[in-house]
Each structure stands twice: as C-alpha cells, then as structure tokens.
C-alpha atoms as a PDB file:
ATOM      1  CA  UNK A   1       8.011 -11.861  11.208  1.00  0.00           C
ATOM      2  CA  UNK A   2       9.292  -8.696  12.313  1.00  0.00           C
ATOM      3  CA  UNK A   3       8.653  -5.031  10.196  1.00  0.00           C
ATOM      4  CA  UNK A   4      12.554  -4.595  10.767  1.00  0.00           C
ATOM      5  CA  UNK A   5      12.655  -2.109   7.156  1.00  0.00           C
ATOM      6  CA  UNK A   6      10.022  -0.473   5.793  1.00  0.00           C
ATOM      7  CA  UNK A   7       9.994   1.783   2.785  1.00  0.00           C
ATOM      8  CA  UNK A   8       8.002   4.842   2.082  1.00  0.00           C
ATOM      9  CA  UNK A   9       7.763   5.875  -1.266  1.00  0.00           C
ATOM     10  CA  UNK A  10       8.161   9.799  -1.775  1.00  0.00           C
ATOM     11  CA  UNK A  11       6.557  11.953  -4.577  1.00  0.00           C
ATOM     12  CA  UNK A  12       5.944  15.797  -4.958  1.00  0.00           C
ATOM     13  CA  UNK A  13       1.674  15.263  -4.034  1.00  0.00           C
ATOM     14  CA  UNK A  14       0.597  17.101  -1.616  1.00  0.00           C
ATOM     15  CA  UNK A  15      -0.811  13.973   0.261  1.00  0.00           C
ATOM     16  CA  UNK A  16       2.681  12.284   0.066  1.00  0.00           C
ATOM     17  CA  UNK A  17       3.109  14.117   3.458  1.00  0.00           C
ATOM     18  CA  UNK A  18      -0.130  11.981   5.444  1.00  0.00           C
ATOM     19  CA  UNK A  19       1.716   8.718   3.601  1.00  0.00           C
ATOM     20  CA  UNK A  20       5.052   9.719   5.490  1.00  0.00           C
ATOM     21  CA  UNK A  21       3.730  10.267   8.639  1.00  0.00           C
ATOM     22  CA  UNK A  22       2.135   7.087   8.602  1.00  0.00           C
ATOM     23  CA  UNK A  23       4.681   5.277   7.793  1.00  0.00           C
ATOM     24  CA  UNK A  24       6.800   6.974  10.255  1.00  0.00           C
ATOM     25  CA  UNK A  25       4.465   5.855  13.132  1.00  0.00           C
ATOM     26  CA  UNK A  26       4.696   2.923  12.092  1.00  0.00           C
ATOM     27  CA  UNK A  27       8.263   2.390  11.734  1.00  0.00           C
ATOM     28  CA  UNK A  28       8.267   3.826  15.159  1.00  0.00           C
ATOM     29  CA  UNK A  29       5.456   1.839  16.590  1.00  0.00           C
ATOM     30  CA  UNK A  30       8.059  -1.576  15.353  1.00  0.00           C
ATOM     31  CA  UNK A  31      11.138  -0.417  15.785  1.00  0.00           C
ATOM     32  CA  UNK A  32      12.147  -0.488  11.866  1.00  0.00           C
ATOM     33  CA  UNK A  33      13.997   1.401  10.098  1.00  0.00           C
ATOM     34  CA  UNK A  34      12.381   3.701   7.397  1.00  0.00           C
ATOM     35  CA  UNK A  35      13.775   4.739   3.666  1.00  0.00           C
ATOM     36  CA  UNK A  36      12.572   7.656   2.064  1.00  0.00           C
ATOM     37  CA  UNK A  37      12.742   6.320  -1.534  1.00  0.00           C
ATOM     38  CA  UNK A  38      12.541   9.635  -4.286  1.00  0.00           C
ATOM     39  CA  UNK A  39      12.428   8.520  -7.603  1.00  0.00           C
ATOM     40  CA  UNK A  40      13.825  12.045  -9.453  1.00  0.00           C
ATOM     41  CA  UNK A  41      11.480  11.768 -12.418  1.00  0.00           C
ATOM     42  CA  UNK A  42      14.577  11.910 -14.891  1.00  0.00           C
ATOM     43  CA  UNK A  43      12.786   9.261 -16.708  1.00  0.00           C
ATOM     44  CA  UNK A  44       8.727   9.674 -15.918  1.00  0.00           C
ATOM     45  CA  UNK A  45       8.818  12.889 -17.581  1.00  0.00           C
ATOM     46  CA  UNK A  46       7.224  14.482 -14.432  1.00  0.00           C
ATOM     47  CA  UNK A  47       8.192  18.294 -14.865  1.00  0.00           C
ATOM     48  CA  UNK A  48       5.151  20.298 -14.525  1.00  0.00           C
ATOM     49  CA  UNK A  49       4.428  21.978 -17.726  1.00  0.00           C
ATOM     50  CA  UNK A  50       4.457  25.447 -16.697  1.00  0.00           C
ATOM     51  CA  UNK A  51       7.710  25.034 -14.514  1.00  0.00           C
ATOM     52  CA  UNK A  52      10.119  25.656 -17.384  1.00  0.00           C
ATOM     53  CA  UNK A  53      10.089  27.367 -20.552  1.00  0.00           C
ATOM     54  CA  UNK A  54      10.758  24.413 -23.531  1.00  0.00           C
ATOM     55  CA  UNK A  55      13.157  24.407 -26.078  1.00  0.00           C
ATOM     56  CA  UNK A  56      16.403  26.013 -26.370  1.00  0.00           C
ATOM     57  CA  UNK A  57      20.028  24.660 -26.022  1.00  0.00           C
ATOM     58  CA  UNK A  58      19.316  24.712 -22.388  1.00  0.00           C
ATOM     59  CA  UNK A  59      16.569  22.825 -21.876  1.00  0.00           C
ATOM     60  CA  UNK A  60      17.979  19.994 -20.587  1.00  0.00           C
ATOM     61  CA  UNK A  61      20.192  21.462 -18.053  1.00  0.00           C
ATOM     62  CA  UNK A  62      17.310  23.191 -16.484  1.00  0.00           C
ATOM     63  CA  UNK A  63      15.153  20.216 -16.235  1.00  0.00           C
ATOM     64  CA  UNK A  64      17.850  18.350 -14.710  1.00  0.00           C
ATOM     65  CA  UNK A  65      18.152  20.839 -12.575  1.00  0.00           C
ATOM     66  CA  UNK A  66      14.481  21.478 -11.412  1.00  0.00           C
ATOM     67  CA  UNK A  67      14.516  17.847 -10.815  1.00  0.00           C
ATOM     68  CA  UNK A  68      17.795  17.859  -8.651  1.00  0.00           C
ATOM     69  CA  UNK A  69      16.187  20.757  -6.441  1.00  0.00           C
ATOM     70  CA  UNK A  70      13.083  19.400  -6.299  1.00  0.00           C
ATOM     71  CA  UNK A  71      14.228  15.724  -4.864  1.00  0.00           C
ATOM     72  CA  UNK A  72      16.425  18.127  -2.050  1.00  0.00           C
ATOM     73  CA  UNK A  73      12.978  19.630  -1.427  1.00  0.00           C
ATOM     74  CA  UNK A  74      11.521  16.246  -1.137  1.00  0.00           C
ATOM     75  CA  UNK A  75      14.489  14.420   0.866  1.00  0.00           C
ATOM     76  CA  UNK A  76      14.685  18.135   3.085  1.00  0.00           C
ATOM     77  CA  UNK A  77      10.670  17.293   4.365  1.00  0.00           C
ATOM     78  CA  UNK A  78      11.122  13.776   5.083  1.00  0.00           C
ATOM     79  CA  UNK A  79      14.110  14.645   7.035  1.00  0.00           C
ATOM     80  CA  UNK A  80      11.857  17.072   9.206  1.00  0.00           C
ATOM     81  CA  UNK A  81       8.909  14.939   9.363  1.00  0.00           C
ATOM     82  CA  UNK A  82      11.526  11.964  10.851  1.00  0.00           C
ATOM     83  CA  UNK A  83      13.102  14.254  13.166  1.00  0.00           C
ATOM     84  CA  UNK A  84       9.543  15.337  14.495  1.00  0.00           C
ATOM     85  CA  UNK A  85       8.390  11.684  14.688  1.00  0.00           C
ATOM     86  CA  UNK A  86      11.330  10.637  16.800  1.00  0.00           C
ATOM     87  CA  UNK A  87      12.046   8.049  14.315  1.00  0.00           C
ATOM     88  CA  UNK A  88      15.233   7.352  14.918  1.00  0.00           C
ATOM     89  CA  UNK A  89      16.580   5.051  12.039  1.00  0.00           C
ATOM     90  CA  UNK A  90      16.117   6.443   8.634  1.00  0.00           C
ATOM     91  CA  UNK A  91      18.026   7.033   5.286  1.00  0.00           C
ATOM     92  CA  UNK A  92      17.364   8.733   2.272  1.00  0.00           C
ATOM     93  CA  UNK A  93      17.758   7.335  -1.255  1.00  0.00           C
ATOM     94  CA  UNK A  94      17.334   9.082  -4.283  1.00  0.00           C
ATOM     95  CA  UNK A  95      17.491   7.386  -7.679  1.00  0.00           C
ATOM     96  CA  UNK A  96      16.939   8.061 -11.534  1.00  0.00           C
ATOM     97  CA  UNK A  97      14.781   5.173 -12.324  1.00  0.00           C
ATOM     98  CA  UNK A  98      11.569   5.450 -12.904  1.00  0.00           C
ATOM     99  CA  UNK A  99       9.662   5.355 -10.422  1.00  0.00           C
ATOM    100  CA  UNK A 100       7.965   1.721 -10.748  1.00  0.00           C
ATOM    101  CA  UNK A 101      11.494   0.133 -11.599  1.00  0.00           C
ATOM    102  CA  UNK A 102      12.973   2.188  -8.056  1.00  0.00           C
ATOM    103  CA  UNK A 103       9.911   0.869  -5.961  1.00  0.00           C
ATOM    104  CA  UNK A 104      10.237  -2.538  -7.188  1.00  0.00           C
ATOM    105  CA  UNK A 105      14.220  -2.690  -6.789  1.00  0.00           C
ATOM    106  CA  UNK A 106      14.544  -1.020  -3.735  1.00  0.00           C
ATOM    107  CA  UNK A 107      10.849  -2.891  -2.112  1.00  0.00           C
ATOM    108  CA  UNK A 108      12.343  -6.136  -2.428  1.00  0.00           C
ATOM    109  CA  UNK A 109      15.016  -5.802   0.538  1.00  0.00           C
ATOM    110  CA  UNK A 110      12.358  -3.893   2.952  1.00  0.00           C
ATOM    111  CA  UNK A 111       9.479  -5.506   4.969  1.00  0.00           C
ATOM    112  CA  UNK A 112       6.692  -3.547   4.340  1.00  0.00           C
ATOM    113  CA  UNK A 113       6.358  -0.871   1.288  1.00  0.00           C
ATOM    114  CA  UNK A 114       4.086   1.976   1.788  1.00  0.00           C
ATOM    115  CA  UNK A 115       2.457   3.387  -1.346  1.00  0.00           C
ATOM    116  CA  UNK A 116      -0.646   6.218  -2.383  1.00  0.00           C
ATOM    117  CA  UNK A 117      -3.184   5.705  -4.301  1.00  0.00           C
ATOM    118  CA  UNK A 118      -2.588   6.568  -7.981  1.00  0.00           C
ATOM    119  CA  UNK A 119      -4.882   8.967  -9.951  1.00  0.00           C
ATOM    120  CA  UNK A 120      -7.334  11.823  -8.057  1.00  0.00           C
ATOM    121  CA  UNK A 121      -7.034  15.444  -8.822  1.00  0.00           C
ATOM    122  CA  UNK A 122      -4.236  15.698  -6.906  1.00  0.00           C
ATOM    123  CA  UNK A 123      -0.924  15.756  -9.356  1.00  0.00           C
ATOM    124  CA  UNK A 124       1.569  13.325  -8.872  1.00  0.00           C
ATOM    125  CA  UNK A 125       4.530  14.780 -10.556  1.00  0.00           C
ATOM    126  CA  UNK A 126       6.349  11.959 -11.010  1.00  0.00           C
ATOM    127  CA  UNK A 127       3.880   8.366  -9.626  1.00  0.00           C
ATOM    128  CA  UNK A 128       3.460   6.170 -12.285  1.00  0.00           C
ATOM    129  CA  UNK A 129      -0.174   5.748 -12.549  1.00  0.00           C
ATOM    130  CA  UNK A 130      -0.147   2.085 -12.026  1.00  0.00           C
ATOM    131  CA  UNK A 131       2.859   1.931  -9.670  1.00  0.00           C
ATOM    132  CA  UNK A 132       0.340   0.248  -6.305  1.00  0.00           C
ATOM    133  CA  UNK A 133      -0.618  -2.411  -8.860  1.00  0.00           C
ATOM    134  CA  UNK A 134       3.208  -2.837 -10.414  1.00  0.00           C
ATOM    135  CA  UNK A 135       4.796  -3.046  -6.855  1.00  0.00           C
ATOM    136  CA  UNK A 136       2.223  -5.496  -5.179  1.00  0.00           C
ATOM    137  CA  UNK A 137       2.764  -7.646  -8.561  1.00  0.00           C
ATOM    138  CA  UNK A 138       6.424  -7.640  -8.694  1.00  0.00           C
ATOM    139  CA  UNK A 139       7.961  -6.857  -5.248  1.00  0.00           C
ATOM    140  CA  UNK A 140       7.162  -9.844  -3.611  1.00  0.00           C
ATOM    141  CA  UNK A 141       6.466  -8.004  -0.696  1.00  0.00           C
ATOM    142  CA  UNK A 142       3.202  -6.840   1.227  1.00  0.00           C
ATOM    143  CA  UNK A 143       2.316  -3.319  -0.157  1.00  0.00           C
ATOM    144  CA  UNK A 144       0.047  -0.789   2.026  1.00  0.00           C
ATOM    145  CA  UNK A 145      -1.641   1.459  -0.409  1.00  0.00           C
ATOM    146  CA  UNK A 146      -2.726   4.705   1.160  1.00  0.00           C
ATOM    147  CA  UNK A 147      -5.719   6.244  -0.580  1.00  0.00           C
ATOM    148  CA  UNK A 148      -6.149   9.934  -1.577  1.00  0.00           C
ATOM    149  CA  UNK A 149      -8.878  11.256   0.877  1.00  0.00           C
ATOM    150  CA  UNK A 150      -7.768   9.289   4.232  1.00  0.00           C
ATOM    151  CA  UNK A 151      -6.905  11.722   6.691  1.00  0.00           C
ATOM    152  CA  UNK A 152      -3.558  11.522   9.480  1.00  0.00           C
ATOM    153  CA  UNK A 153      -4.771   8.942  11.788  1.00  0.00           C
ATOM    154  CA  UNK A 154      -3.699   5.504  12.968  1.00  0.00           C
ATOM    155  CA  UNK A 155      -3.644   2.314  10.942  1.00  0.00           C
ATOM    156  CA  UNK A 156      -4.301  -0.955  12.429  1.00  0.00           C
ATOM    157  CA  UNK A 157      -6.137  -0.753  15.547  1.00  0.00           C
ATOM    158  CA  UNK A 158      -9.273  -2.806  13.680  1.00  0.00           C
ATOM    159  CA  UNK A 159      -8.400  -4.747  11.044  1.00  0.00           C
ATOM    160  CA  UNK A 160     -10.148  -6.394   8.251  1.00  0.00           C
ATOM    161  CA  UNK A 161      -8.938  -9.701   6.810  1.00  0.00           C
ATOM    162  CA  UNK A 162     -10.353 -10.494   3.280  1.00  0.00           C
ATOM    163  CA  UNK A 163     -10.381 -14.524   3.553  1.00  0.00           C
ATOM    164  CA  UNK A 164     -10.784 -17.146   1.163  1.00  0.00           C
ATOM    165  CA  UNK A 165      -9.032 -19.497   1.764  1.00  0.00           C
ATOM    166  CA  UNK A 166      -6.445 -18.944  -1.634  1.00  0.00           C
ATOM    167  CA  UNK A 167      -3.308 -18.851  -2.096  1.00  0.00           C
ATOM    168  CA  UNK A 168      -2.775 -14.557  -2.455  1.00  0.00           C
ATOM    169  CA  UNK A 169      -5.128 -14.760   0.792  1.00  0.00           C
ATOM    170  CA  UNK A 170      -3.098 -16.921   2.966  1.00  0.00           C
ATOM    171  CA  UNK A 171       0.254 -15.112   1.188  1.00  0.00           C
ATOM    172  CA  UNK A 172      -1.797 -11.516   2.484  1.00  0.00           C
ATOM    173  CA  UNK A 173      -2.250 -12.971   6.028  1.00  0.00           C
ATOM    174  CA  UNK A 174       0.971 -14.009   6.691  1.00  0.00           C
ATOM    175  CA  UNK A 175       2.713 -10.364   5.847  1.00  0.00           C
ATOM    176  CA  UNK A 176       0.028  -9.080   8.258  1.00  0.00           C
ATOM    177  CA  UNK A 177       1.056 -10.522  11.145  1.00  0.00           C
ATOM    178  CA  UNK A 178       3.371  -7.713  12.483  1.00  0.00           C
ATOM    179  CA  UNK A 179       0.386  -5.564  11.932  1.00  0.00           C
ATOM    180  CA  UNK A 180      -2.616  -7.869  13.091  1.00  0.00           C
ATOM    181  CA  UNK A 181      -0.123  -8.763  16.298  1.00  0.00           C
ATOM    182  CA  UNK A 182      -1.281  -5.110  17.644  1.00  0.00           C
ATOM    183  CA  UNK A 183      -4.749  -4.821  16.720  1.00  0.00           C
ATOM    184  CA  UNK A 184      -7.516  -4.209  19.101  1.00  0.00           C
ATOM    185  CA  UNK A 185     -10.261  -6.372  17.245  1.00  0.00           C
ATOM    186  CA  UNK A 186      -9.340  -8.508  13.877  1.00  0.00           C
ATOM    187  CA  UNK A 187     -11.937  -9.920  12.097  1.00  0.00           C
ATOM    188  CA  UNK A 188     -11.763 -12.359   8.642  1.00  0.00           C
ATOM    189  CA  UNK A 189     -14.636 -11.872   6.248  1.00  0.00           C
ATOM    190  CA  UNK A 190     -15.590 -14.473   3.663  1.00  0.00           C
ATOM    191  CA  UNK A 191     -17.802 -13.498   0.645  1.00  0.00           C
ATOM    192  CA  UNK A 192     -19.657 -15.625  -1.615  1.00  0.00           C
ATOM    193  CA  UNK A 193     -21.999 -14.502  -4.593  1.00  0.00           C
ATOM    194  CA  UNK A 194     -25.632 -15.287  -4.155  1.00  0.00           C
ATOM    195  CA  UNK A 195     -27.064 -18.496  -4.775  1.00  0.00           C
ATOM    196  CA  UNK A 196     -23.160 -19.792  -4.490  1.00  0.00           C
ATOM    197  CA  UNK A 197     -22.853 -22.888  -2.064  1.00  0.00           C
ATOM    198  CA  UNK A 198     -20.814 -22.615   0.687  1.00  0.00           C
ATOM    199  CA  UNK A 199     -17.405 -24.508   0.907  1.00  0.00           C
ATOM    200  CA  UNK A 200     -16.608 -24.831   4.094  1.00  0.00           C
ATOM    201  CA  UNK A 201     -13.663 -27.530   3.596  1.00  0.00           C
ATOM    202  CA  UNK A 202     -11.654 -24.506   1.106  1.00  0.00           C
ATOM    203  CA  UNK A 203     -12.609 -21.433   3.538  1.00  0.00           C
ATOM    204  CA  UNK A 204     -10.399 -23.447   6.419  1.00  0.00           C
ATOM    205  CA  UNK A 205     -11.818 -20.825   8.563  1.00  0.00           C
ATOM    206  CA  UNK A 206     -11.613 -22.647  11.821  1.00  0.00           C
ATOM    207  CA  UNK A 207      -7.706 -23.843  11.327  1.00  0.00           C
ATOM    208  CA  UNK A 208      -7.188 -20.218   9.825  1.00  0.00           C
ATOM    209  CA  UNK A 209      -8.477 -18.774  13.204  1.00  0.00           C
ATOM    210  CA  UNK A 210      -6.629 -21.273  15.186  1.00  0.00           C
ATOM    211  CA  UNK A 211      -3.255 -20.464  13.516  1.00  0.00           C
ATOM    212  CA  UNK A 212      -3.946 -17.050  14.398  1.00  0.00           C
ATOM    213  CA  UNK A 213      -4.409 -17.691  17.890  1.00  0.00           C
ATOM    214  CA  UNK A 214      -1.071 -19.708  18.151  1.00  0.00           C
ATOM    215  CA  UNK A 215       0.624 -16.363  17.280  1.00  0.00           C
ATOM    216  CA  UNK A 216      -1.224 -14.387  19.807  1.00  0.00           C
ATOM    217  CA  UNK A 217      -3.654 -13.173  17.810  1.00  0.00           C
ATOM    218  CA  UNK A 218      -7.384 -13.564  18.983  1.00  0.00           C
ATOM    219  CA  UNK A 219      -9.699 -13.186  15.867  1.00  0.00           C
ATOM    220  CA  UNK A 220     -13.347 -13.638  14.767  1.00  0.00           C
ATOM    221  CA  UNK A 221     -14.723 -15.005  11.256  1.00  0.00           C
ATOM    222  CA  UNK A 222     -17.619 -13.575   9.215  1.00  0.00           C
ATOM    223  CA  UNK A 223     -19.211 -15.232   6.223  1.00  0.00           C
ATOM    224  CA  UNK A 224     -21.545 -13.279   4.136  1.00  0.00           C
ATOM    225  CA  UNK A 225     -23.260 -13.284   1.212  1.00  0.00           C
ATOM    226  CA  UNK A 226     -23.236  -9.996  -1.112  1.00  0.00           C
ATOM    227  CA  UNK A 227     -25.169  -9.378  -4.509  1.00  0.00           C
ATOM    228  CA  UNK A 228     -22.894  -6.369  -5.190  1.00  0.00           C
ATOM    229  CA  UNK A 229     -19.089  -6.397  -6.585  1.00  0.00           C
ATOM    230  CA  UNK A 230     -17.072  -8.098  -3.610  1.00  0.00           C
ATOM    231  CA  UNK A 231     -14.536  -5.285  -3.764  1.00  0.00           C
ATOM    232  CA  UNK A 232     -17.717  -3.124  -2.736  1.00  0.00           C
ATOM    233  CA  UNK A 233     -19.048  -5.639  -0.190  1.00  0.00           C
ATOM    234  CA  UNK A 234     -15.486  -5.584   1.792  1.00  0.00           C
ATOM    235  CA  UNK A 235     -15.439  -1.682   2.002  1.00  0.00           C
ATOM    236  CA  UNK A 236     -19.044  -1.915   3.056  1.00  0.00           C
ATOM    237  CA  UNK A 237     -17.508  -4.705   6.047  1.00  0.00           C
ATOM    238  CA  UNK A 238     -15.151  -2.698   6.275  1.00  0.00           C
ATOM    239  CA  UNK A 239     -16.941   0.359   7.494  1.00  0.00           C
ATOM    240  CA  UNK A 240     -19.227  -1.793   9.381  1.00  0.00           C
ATOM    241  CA  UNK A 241     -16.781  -2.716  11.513  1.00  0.00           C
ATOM    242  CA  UNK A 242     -14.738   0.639  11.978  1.00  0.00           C
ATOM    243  CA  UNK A 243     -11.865  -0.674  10.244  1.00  0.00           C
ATOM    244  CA  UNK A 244      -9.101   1.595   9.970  1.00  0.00           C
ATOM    245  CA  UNK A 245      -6.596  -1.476   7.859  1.00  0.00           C
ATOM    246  CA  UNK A 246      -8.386  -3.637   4.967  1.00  0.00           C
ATOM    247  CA  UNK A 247      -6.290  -6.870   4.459  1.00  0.00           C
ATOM    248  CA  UNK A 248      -6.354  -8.605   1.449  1.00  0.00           C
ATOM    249  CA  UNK A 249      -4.695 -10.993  -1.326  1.00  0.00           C
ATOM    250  CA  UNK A 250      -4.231  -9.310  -4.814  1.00  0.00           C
ATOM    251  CA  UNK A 251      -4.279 -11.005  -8.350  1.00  0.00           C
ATOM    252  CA  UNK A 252      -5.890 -14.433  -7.879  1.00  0.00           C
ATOM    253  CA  UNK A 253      -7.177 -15.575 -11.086  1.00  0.00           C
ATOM    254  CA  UNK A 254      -4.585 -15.488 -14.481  1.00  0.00           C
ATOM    255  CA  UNK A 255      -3.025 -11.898 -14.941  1.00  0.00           C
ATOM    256  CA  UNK A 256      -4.616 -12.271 -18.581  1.00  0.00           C
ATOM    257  CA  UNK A 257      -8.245 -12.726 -17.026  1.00  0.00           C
ATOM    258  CA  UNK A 258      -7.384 -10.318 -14.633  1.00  0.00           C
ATOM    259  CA  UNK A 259      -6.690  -7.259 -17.379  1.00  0.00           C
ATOM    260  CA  UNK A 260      -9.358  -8.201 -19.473  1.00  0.00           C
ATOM    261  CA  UNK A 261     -12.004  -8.364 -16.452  1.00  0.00           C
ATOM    262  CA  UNK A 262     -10.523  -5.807 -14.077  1.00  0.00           C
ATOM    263  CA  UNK A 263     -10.933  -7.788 -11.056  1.00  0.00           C
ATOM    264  CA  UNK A 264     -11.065  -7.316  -7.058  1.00  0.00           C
ATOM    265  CA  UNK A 265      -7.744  -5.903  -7.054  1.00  0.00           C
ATOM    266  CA  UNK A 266      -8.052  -3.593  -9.878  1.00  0.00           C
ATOM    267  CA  UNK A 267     -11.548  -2.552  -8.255  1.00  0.00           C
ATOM    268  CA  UNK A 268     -10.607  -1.737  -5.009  1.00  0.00           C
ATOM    269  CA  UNK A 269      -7.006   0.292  -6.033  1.00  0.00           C
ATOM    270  CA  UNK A 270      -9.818   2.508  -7.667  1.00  0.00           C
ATOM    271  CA  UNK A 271     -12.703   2.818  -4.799  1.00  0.00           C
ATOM    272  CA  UNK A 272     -10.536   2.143  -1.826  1.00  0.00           C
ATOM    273  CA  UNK A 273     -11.283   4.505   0.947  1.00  0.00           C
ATOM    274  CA  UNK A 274      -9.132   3.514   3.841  1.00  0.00           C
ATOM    275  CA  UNK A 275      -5.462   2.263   3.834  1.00  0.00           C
ATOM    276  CA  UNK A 276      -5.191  -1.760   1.885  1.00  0.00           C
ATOM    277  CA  UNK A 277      -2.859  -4.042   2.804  1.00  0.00           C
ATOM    278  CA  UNK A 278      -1.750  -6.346  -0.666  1.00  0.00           C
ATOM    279  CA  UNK A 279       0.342  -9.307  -1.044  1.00  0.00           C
ATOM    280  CA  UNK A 280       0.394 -11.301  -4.170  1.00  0.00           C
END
C-alpha cells in the first residue's frame, strides 16, 4: 500500500496550521499528493458572532461573503505552507457541504485523511464537533487525528500498535503499513483487564509479528495487564515508549453499545495527547 493521496482537512483554528504542516511532511516524506479540503461553513453556521452585524436585508450577502473571503484566506496559507514544504503535488478544493459530509465525500478517494481533534478552547469556526469520529466511521479510510496541544514535530518514528487481535485492529494495521514501513522501533501492545485470562490463540501475536516482518517491518509485542480504562493504559504505553504515532482500531463492539457506553474510541478522541491513527 502506497500513501499516493492524502487529504488534509482545513478549518479557521489556529492549530489547523501544525495539522498542515504535518501532513505536508508527510505527503512529502511518500511522495503523495496532498488536498487542502475547506469546507466554507455555508451550512455549519460557523460565522463568528461578533464578525457581522445580524439582521437586515443584507445579511445574507455579507455572510456569504465573509465566508467566501475567509476560505481565500484559508486556501491563500495552505498555498504558502506547500510552497515552503517543497511539496510539490497539491490542489485546493473548496466546497459548501458541511464539513462532515465534505470530509467523508472527498476522504473516500484519498489514502490517508488527516484530521484535529474536536473541542478545546481553541474555536473551530466551522469543525463539526464530532467530525474525527464521523470520518473514521464512514470514510472507510485510515484517519490520523491530530490533537490540540501536540506541538510541530515528526510523526512516526516510534510507533504504537494497539493489538487485539479484532477485526478494526487488523483493519488499523493494515492502513499503517506505509507509516510503520519507516519507523525506527514499532511495538504492538495487548491489554487485558485484571483477573482476565489470557487468549493467546485470538491475540495471534506471533503470526501478527511474522506478517509484519514479511513486509519489512521488524516489530516487538507487549502484553500487559491494566486496572485503569484501556484508552488510559495505551497513552500511558504510549509515553513509555516515546511514541510519537498511537495505532489503533476504532468502534469494535455494536455502534448502539458503543454510544450508550462511550467506549475506547470515544475515550481516547477526548484524552488523546499525541497524533492516533483510526481505521474502522
């Protein structure tokens, strides 16, 4: 598998900026080509409440106005930021839809989609709150979430593999590859609850590791125990190790259980701390 498009989703945060550059290393890093995807906000009623007097007969011409400037703005910075990078194949696409709707549409013909975290102090103009959760769900493509307080640095020099041997894990692992193929150390951890048995037979961790290695990819296995949330126990791994890429499966039990129970995914979209890797 080969990153050959990867898709950056742009919104008027300040920390949209660290999520471009990192996706223009890595586009650059590949070889792939990178779209700037800016959702207007026509129809996530994203206009900053102070930015235009309301009412009046023209109301609506101004705010489709602010909105047409403000994408320019948007599309204007990603241009720099590409021609700084030295990334050489990009294009810019624009779009009314809201902004889940664009991400999904436009995610499922790119490799890789590159998202922030939703919520934080920060405003987001125009991100849907749940957009991370609505792409990983319905793109059908691997999703990197970029959380609100990492800083501009690499991603995917140490990587952490959440493995259990499901499904969404072995889904997860798979889009990783392009990713894992250039990683200095890759380790898969497997959590179980205390006083839970160990199943070695639905882990698979040896034939997990030896696939793997028949890619070129030399990695070691963990199994731990962990009396805390496991969404907690993998960031704790995860810093352990100096991970700077957490990989992981998202939405393994019944979407019904999942909303009424919150689940791993749900729980690490809210504490994450470095950039997550989802596939469902």
């Amino acid at each position: 598998m080969k990153l050959g498009t990867i898709l950056v989703h742009l919104d008027p945060s300040q920390r949209c900026a660290v999520r471009v550059e990192l996706a223009a290393a890595l586009a650059k890093k590949h070889g792939s080509h990178l779209i700037g995807l800016i959702p207007t906000g026509l129809y996530d009623s994203s206009i900053p409440a102070d930015a235009l007097a309301p009412g009046g007969p023209g109301f609506m011409a101004a705010s489709a106005e602010y909105l047409r400037k403000r994408a320019e703005a948007m599309a204007d910075a990603f241009r720099r930021t590409m021609q700084a990078s030295g990334t050489a194949s990009f294009d810019i696409r624009a779009t009314d839809a809201p902004s889940v709707d664009a991400v999904v549409r436009h995610g499922r013909t790119s490799d890789l989609v590159v998202l922030g975290q939703s919520g934080g102090d920060d405003t987001e103009g125009m991100t849907a709150r749940n957009l991370p959760e609505q792409a990983t769900i319905h793109t059908g493509r691997p999703v990197l979430i970029v959380p609100r307080s990492w800083p501009l640095q690499a991603v995917g020099g140490r990587i952490l593999v959440a493995w259990d041997g499901s499904r969404e894990s072995a889904v997860a692992l798979q889009a990783s590859l392009p990713l894992l193929a250039g990683a200095a150390a890759v380790s898969l951890v497997s959590l179980r609850e205390e006083g839970e048995a160990a199943d070695a037979g639905a882990l698979q961790i040896s034939p997990a590791l030896a696939w793997l290695n028949r890619h070129g990819i030399r990695a070691e296995a963990e199994q731990h125990t962990t009396a805390t949330g496991t969404a907690e126990a993998l960031l704790f791994h995860a810093a352990r190790m100096s991970a700077d890429l957490l990989v992981m499966g998202a939405y393994g039990h019944p979407r019904l259980r999942e909303l009424m129970l919150g689940g791993v995914t749900r729980d690490m979209l809210a504490r994450m701390n470095l950039p997550v890797l989802m596939a469902h």
